[in-house]
PDB file of N, CA and C in Angstrom:
ATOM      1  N   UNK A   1      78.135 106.549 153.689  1.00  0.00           N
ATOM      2  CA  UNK A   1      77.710 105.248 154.166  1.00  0.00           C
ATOM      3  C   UNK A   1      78.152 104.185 153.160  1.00  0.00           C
ATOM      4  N   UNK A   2      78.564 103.322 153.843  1.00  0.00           N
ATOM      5  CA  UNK A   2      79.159 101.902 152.785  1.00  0.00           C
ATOM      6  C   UNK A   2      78.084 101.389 152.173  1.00  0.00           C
ATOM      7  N   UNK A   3      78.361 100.761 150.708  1.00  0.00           N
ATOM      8  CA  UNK A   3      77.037  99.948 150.198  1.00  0.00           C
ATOM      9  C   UNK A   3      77.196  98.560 150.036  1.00  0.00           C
ATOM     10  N   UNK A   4      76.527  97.848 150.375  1.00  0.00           N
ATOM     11  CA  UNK A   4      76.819  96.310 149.900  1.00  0.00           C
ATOM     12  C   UNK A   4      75.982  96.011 148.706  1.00  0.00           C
ATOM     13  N   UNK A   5      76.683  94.652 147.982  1.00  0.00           N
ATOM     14  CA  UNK A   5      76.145  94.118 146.759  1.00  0.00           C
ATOM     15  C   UNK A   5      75.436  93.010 147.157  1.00  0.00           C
ATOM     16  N   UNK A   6      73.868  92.446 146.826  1.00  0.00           N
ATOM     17  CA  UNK A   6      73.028  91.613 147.220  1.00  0.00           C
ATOM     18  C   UNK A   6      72.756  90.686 146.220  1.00  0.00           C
ATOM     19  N   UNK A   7      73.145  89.493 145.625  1.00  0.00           N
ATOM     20  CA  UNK A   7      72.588  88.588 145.005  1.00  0.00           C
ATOM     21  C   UNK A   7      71.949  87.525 144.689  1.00  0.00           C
ATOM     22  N   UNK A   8      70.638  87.294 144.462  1.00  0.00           N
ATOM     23  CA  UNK A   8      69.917  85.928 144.750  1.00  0.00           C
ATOM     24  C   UNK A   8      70.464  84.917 143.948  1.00  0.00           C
ATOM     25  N   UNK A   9      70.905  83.553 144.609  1.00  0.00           N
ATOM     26  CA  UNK A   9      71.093  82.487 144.638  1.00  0.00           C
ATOM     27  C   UNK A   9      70.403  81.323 144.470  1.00  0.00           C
ATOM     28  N   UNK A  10      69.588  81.191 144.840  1.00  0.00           N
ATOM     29  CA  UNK A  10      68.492  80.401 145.476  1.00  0.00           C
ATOM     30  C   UNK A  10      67.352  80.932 145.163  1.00  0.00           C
ATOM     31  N   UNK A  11      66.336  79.435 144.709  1.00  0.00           N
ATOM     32  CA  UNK A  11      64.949  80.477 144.308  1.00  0.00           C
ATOM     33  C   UNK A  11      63.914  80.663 145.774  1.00  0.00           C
ATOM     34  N   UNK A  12      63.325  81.491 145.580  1.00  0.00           N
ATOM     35  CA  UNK A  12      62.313  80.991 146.770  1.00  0.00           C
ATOM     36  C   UNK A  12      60.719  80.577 146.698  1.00  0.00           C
ATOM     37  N   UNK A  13      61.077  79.641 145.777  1.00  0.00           N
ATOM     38  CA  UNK A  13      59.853  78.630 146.079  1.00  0.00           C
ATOM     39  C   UNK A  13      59.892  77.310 147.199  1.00  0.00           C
ATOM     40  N   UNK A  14      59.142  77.187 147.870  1.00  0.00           N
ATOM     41  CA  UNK A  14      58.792  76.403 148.621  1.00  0.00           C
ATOM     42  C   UNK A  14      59.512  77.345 150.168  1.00  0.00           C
ATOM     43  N   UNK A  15      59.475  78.396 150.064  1.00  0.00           N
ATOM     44  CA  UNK A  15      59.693  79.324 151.681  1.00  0.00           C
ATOM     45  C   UNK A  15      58.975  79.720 151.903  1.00  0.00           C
ATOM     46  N   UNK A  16      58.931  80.049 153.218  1.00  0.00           N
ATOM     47  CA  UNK A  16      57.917  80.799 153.970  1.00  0.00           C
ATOM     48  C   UNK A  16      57.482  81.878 153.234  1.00  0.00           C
ATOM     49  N   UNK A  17      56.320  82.746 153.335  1.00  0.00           N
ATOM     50  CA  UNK A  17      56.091  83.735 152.810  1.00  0.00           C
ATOM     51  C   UNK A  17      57.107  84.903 153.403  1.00  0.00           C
ATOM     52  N   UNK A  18      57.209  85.373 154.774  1.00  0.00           N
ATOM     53  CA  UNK A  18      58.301  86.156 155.142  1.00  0.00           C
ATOM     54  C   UNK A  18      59.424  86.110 154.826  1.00  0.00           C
ATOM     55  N   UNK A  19      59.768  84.934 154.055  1.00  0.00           N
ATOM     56  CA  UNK A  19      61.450  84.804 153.356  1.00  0.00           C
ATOM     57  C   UNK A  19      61.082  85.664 152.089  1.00  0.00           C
ATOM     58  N   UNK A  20      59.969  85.044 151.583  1.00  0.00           N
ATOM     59  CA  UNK A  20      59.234  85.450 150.414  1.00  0.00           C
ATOM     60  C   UNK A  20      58.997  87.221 150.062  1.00  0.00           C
ATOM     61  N   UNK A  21      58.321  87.628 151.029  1.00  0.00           N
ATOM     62  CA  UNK A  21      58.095  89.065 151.446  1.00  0.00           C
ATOM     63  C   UNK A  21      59.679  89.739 151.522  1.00  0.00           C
ATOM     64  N   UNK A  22      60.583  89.286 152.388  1.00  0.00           N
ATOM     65  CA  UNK A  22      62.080  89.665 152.731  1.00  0.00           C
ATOM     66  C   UNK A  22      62.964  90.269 151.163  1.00  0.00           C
ATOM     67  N   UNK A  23      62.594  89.151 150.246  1.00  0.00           N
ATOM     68  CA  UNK A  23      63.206  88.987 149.137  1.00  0.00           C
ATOM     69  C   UNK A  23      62.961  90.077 148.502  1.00  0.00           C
ATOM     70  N   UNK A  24      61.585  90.017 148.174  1.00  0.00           N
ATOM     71  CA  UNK A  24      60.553  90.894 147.537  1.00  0.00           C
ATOM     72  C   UNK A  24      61.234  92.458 147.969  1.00  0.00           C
ATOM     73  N   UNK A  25      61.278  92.391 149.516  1.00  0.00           N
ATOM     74  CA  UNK A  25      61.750  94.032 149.590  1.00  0.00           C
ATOM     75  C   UNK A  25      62.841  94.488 149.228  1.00  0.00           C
ATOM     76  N   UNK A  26      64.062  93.519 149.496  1.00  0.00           N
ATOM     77  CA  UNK A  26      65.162  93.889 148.942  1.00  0.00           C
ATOM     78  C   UNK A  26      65.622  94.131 147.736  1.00  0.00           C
ATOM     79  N   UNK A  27      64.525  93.736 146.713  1.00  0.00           N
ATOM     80  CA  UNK A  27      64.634  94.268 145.157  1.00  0.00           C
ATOM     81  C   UNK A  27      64.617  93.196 144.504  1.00  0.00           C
ATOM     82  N   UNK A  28      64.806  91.860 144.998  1.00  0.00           N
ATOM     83  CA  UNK A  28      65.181  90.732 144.229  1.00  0.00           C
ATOM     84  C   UNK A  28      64.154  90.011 143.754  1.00  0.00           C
ATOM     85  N   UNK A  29      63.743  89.478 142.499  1.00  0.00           N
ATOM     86  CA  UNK A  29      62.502  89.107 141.603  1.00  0.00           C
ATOM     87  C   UNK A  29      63.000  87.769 141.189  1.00  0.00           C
ATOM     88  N   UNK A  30      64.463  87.181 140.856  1.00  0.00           N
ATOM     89  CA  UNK A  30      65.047  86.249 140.205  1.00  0.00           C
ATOM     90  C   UNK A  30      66.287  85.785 140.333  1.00  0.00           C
ATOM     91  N   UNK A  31      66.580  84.253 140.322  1.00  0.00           N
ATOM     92  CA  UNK A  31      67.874  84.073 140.923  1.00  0.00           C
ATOM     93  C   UNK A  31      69.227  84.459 139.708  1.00  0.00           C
ATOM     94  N   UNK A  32      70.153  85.366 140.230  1.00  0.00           N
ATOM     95  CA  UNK A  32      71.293  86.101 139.610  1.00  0.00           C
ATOM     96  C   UNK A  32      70.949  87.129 139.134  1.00  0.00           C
ATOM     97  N   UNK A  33      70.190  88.046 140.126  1.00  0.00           N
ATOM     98  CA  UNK A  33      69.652  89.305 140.792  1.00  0.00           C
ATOM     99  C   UNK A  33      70.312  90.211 140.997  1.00  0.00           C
ATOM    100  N   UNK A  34      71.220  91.252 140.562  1.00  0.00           N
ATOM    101  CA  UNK A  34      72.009  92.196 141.824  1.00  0.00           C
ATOM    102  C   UNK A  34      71.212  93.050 142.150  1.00  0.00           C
ATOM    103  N   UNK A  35      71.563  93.549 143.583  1.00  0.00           N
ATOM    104  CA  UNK A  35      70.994  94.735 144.179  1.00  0.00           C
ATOM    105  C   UNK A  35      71.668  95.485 145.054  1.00  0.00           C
ATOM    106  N   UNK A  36      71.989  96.894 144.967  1.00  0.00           N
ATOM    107  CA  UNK A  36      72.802  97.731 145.919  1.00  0.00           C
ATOM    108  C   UNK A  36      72.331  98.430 146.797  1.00  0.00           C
ATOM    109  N   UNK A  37      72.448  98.088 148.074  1.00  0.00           N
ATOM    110  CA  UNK A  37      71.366  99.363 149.198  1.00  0.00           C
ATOM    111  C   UNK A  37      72.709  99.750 150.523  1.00  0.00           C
ATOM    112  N   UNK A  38      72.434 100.569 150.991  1.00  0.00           N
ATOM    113  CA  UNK A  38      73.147 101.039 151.869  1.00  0.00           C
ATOM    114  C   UNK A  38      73.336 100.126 153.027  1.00  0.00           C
ATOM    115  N   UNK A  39      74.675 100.132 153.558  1.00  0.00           N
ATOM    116  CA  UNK A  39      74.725  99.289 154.637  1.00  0.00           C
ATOM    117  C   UNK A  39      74.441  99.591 156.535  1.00  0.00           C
ATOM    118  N   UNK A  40      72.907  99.482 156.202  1.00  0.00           N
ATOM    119  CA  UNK A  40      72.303 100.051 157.021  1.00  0.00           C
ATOM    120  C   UNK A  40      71.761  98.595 158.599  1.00  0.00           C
ATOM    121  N   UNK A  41      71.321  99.053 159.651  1.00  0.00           N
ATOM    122  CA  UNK A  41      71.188  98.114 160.002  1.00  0.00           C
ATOM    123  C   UNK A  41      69.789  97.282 159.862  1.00  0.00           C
ATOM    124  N   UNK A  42      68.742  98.168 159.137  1.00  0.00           N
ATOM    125  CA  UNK A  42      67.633  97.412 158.596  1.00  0.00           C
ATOM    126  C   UNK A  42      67.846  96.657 157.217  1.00  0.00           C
ATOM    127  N   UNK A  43      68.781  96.580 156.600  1.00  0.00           N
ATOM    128  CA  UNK A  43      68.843  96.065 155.359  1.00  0.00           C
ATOM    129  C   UNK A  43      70.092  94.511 156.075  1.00  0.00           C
ATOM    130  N   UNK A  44      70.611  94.815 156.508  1.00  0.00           N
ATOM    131  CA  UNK A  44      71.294  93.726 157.412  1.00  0.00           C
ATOM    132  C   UNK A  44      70.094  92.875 158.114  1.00  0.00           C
ATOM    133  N   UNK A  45      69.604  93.106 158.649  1.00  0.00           N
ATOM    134  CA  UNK A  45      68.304  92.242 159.592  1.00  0.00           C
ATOM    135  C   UNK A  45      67.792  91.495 158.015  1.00  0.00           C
ATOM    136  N   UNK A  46      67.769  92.493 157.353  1.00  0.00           N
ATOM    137  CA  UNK A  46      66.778  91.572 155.772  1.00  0.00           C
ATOM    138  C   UNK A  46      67.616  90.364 155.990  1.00  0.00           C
ATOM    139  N   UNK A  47      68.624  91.128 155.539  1.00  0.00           N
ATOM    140  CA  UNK A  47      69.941  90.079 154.632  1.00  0.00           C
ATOM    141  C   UNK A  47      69.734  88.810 155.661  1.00  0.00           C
ATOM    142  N   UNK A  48      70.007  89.217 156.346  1.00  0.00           N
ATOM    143  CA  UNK A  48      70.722  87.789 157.789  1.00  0.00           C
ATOM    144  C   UNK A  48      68.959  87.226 157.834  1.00  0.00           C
ATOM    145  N   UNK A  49      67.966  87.339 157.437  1.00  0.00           N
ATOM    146  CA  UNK A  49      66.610  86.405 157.598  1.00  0.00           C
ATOM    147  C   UNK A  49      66.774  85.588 156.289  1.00  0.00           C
ATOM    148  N   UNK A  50      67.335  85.986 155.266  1.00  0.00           N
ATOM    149  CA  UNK A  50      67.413  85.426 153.682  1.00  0.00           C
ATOM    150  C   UNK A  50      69.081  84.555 153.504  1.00  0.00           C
ATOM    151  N   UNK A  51      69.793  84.603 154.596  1.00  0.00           N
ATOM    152  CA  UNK A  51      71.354  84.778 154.088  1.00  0.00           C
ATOM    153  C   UNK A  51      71.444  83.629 153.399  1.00  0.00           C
ATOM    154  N   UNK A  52      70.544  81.911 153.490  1.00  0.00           N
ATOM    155  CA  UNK A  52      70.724  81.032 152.989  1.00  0.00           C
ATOM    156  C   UNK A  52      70.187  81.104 151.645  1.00  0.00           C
ATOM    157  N   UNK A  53      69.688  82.354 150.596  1.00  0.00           N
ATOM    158  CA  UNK A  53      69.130  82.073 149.332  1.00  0.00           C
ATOM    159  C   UNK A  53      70.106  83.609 149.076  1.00  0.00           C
ATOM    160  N   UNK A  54      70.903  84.391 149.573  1.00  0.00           N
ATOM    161  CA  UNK A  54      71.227  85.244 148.487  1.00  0.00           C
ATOM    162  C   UNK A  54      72.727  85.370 149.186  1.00  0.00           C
ATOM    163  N   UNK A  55      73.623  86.001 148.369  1.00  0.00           N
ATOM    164  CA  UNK A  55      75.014  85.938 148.941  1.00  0.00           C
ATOM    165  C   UNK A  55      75.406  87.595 148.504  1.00  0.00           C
ATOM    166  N   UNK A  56      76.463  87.981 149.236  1.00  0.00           N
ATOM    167  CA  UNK A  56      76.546  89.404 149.700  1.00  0.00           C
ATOM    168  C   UNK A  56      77.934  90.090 150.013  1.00  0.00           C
ATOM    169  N   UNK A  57      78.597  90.945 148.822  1.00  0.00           N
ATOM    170  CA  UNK A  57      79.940  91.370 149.180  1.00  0.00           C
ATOM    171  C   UNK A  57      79.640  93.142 148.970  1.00  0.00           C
ATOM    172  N   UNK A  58      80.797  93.321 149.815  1.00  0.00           N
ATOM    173  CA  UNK A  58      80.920  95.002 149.457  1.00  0.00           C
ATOM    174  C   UNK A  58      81.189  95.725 148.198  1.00  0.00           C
ATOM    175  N   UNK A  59      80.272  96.519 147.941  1.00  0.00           N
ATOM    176  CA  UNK A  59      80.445  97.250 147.006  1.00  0.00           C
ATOM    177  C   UNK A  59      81.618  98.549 146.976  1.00  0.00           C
TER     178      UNK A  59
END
């Protein structure tokens, strides 16, 4: 399975809590964050609810 690389950008203060929660699951605590998870289609649904605070290339 392919992996993608996940990095926060953007802080998330002042977001919704579910952006908030989103973040939180994907591993990310701080902006210039990496995180590697499988390119699955539940980690895609994350990504694409957050895509405006973290940016995302293939690993």
């Amino acid at each position: 399975m392919a992996k993608i690389k996940v990095k926060q950008v953007k802080s998330s203060i002042k977001r919704p809590q579910n952006q908030k929660r989103t973040l939180a699951a994907l591993g990310l605590h701080r902006i210039g964050q990496v995180v590697e998870h499988d390119d699955s289609a539940s980690v895609l649904g994350m990504i694409n609810t957050v895509k405006h605070l973290v940016s995302t290339e293939e690993a």
